[in-house]
N, C-alpha and C. Protein backbone atom coordinates (compact mmCIF):
# COMPACT_ATOMS: atom_id res chain seq x y z
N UNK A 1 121.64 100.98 39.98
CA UNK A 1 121.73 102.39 40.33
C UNK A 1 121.09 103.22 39.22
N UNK A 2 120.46 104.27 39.78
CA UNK A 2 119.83 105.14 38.67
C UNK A 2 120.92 106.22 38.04
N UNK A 3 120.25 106.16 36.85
CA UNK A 3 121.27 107.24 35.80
C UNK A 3 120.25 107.65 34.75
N UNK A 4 120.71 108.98 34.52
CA UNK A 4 119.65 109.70 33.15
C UNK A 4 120.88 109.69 32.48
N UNK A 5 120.61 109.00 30.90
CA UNK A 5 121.39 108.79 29.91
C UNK A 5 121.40 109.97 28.64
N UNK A 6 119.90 110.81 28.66
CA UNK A 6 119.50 111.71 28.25
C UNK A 6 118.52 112.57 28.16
N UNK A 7 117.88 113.28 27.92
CA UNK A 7 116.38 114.02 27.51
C UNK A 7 116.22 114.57 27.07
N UNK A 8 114.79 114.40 26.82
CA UNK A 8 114.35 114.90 25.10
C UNK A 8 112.99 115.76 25.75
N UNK A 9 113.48 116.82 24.72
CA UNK A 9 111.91 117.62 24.86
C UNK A 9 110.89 117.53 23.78
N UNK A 10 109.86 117.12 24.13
CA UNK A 10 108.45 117.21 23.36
C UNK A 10 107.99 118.39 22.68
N UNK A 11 107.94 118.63 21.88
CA UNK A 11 107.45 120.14 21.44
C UNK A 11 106.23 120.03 20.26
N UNK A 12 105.14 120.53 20.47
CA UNK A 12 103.58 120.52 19.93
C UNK A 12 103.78 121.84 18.69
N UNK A 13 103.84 121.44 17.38
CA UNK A 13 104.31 122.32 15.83
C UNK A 13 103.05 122.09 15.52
N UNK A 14 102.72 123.26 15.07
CA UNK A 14 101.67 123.67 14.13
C UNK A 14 101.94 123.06 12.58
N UNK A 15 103.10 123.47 12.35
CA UNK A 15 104.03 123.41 11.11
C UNK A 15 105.18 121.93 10.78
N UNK A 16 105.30 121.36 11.03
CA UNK A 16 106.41 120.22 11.41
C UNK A 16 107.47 120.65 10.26
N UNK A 17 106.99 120.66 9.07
CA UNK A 17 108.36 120.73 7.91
C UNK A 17 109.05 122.45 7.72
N UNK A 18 108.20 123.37 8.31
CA UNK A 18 109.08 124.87 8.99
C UNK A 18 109.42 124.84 10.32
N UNK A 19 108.76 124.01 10.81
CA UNK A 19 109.72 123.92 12.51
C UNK A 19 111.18 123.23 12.17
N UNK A 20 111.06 122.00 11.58
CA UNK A 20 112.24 121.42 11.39
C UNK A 20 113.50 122.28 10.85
N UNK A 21 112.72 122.81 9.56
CA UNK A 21 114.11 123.57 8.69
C UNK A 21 114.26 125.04 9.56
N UNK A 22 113.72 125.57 10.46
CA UNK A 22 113.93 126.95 11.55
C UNK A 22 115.08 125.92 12.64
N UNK A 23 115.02 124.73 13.07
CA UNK A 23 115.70 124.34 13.99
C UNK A 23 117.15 123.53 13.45
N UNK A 24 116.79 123.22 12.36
CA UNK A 24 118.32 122.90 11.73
C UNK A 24 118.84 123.98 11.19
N UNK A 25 118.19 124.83 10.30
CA UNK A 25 118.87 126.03 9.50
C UNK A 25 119.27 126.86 10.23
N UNK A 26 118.75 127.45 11.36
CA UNK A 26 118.46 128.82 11.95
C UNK A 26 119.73 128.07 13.48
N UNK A 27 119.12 127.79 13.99
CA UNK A 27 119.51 126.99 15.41
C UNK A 27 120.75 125.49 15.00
N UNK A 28 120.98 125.17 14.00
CA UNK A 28 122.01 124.38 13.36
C UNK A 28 121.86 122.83 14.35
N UNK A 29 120.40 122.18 14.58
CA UNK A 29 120.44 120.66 15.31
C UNK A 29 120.45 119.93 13.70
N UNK A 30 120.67 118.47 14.41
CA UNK A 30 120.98 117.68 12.98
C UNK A 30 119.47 116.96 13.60
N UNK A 31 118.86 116.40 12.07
CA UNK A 31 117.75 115.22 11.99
C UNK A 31 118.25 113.86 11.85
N UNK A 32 117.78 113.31 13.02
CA UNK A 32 118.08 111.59 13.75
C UNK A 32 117.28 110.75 12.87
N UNK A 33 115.86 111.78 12.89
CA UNK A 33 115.03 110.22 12.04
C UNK A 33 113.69 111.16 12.29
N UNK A 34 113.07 110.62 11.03
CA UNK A 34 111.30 110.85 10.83
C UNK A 34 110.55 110.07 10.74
N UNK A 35 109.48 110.44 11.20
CA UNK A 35 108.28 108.92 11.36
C UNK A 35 107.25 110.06 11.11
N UNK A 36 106.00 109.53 10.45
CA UNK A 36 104.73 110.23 9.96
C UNK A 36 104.59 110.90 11.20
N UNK A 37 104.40 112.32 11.14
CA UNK A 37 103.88 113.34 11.96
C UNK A 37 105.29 113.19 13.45
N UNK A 38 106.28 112.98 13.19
CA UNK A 38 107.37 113.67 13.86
C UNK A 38 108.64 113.64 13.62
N UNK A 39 109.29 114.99 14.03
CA UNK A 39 110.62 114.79 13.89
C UNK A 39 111.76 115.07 14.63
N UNK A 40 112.80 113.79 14.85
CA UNK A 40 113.90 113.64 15.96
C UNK A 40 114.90 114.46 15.68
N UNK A 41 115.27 115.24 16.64
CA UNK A 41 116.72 115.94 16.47
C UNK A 41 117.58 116.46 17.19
N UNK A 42 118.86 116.82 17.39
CA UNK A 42 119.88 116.99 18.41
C UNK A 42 120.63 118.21 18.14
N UNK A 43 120.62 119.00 18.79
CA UNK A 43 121.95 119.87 18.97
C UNK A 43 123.21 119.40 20.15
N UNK A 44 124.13 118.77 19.63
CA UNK A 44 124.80 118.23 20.25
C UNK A 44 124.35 117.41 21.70
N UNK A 45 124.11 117.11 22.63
CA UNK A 45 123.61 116.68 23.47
C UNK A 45 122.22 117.26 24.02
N UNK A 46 121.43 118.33 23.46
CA UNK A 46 120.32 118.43 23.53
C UNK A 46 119.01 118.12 22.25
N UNK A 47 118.57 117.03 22.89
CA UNK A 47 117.39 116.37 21.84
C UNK A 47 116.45 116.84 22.13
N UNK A 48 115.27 117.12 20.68
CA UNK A 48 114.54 117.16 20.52
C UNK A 48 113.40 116.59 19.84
N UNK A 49 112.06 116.89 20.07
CA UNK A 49 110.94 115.23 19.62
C UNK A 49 109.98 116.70 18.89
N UNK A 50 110.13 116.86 17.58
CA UNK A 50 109.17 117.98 17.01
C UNK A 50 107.54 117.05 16.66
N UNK A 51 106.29 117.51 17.40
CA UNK A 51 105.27 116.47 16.65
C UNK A 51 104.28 117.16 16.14
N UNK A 52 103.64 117.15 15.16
CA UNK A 52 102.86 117.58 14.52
C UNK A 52 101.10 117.88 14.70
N UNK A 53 101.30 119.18 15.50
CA UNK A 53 99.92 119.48 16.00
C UNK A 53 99.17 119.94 15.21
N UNK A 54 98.34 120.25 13.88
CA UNK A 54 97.99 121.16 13.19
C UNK A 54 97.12 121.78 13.87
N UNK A 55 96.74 123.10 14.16
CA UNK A 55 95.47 123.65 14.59
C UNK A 55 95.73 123.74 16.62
N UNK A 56 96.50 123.43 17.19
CA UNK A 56 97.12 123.60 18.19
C UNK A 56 97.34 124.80 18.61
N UNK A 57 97.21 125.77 19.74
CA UNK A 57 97.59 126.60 20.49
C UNK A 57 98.94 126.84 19.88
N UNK A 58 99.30 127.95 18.92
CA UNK A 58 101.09 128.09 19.07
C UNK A 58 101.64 128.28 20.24
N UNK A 59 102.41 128.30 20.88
CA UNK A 59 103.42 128.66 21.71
C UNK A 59 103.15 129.62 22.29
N UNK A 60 103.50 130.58 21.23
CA UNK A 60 103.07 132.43 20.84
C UNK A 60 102.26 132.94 22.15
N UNK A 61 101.08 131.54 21.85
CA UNK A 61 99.72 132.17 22.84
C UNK A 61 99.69 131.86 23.99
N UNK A 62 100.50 131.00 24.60
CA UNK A 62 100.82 130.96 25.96
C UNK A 62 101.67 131.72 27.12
N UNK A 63 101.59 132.93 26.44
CA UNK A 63 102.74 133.76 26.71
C UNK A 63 103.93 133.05 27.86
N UNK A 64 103.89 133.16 29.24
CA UNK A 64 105.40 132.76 29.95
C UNK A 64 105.41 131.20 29.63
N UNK A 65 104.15 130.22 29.29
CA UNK A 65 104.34 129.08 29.03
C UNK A 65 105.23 128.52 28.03
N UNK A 66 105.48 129.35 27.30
CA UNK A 66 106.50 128.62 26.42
C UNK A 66 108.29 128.60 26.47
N UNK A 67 108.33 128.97 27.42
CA UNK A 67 109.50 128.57 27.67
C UNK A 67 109.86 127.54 27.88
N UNK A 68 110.44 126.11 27.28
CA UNK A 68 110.59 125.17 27.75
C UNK A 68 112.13 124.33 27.69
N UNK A 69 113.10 125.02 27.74
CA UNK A 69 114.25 124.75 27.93
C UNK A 69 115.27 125.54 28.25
N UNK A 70 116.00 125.14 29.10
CA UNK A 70 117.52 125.99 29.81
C UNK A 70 118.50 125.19 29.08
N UNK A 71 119.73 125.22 28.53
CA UNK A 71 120.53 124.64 27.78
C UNK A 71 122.02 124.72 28.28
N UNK A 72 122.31 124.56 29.16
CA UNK A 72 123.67 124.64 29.66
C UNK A 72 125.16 124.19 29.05
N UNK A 73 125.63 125.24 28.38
CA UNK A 73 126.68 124.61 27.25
C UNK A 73 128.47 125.53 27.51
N UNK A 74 128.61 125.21 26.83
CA UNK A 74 130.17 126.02 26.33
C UNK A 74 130.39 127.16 25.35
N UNK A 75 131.00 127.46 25.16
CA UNK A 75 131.30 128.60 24.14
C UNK A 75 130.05 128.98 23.77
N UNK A 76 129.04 129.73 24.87
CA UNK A 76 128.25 130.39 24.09
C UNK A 76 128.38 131.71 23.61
N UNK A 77 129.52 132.37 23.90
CA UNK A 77 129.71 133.75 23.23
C UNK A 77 129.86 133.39 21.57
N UNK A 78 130.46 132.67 20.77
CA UNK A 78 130.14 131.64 19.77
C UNK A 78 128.97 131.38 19.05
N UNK A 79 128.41 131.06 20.00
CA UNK A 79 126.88 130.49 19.63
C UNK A 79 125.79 131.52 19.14
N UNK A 80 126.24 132.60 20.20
CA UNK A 80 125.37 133.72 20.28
C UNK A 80 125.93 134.44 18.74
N UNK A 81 126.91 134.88 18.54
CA UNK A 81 127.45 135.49 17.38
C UNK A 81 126.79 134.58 16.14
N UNK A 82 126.82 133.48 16.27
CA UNK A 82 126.59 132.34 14.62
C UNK A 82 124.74 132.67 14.71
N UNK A 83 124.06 132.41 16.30
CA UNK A 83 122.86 132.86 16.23
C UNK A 83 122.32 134.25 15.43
N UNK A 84 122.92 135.20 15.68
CA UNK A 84 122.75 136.62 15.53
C UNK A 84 123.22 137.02 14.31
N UNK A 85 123.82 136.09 13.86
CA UNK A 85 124.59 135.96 11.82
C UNK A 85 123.26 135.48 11.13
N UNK A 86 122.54 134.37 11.37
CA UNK A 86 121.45 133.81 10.71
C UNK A 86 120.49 134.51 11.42
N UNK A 87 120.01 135.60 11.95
CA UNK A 87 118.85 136.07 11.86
C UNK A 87 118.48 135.92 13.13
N UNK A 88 118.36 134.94 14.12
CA UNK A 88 117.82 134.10 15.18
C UNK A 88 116.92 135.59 16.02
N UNK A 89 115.95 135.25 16.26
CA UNK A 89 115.39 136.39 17.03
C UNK A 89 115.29 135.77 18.73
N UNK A 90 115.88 137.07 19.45
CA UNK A 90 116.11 137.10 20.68
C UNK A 90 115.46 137.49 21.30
N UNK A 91 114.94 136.74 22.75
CA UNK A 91 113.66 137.07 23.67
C UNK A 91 114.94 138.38 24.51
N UNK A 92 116.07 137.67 24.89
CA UNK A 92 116.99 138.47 25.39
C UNK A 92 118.63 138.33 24.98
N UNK A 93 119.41 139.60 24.99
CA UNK A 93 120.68 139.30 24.80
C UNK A 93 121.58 138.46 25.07
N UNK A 94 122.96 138.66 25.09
CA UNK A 94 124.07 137.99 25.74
C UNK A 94 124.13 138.75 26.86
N UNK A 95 124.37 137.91 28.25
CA UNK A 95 124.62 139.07 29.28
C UNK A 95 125.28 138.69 30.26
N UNK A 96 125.78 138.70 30.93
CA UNK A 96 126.36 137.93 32.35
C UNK A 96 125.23 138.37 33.62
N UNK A 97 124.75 137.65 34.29
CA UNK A 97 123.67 137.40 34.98
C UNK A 97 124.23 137.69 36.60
N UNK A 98 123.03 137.72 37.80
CA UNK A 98 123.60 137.74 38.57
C UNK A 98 123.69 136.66 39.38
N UNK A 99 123.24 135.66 38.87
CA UNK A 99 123.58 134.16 39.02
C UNK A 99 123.90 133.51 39.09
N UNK A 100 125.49 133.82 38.02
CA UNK A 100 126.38 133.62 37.72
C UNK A 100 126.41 132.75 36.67
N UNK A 101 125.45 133.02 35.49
CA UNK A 101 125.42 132.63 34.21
C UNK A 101 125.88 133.64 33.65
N UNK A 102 126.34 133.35 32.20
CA UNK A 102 126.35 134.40 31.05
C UNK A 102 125.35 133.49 29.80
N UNK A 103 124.43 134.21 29.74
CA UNK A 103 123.40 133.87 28.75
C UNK A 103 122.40 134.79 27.68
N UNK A 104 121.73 133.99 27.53
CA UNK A 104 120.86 134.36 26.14
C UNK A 104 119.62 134.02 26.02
N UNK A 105 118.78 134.18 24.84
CA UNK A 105 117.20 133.68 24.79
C UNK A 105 116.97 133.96 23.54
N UNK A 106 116.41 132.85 23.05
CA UNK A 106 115.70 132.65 21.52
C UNK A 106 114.57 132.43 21.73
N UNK A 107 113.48 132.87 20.33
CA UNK A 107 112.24 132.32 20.13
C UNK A 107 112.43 131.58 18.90
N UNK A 108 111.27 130.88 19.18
CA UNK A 108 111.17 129.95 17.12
C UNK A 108 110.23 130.72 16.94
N UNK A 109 109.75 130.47 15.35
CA UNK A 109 108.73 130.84 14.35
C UNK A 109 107.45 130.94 15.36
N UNK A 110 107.25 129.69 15.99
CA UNK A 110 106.10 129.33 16.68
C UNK A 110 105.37 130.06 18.11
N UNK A 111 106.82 130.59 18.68
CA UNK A 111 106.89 131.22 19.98
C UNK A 111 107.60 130.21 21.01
N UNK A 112 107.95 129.25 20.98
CA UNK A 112 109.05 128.31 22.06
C UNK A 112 110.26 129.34 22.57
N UNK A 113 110.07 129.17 23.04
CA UNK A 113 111.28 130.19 23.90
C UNK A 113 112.88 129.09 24.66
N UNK A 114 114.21 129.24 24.34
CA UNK A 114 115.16 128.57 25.13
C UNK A 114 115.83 129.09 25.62
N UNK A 115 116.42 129.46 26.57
CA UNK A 115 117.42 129.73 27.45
C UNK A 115 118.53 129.33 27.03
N UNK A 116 120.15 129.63 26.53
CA UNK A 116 121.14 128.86 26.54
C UNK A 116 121.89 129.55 27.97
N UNK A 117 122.43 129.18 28.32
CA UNK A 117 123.79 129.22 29.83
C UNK A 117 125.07 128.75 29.89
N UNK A 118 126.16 129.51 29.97
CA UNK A 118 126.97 129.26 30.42
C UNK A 118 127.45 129.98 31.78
N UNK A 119 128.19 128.41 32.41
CA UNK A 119 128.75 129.02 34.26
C UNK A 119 129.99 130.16 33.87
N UNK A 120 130.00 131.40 34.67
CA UNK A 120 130.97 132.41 34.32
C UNK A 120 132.20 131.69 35.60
């Protein structure tokens, strides 16, 4: 029987050693492991694969393209406050949706854009 055990998003860094310390410092994921030109990491059940593009399109320049994650979690009223303590810059607020999310939106350094969600 089929089962997804997890997933990981790919993400193309200009920068690899300021992407990393913006996504652990800023965004608080822990580092799994490094291998020449990438780096593994998790915010609790969402992983990430940082790889080292130098000279690559930032993010930035793809304008709606860079959005590449929805994050569906818990206590993000929490999240959002510890975000908004360290600086984190927001594509959009905390808000309750008519969707029936209550959510948020970050950018990185680079321009990646995430969605976090919680069900109201």
């Amino acid at each position: 029987m089929f089962k997804v055990t997890k997933t990981q998003h790919v993400l193309a860094v200009n920068d690899l050693a300021a992407s990393e310390k913006f996504y652990v410092g800023m965004l608080g994921f822990e580092v799994n492991f490094r291998v020449e030109g990438w780096c593994f990491l998790n915010l609790d059940n969402f992983y990430l694969m940082l790889g080292h593009c130098a000279g690559d399109l930032l993010a930035s320049e793809t304008n709606n393209h860079s959005y590449f994650a929805y994050v569906n979690c818990e206590g993000i009223d929490d999240l959002y406050e510890t975000y908004r303590s360290r600086g984190v810059q927001f594509t959009q607020p905390l808000a309750n949706k008519p969707w029936g999310q209550r959510e948020f939106g970050v950018v990185t350094p680079e321009g990646h854009r995430i969605m976090f969600g919680q069900t109201i």
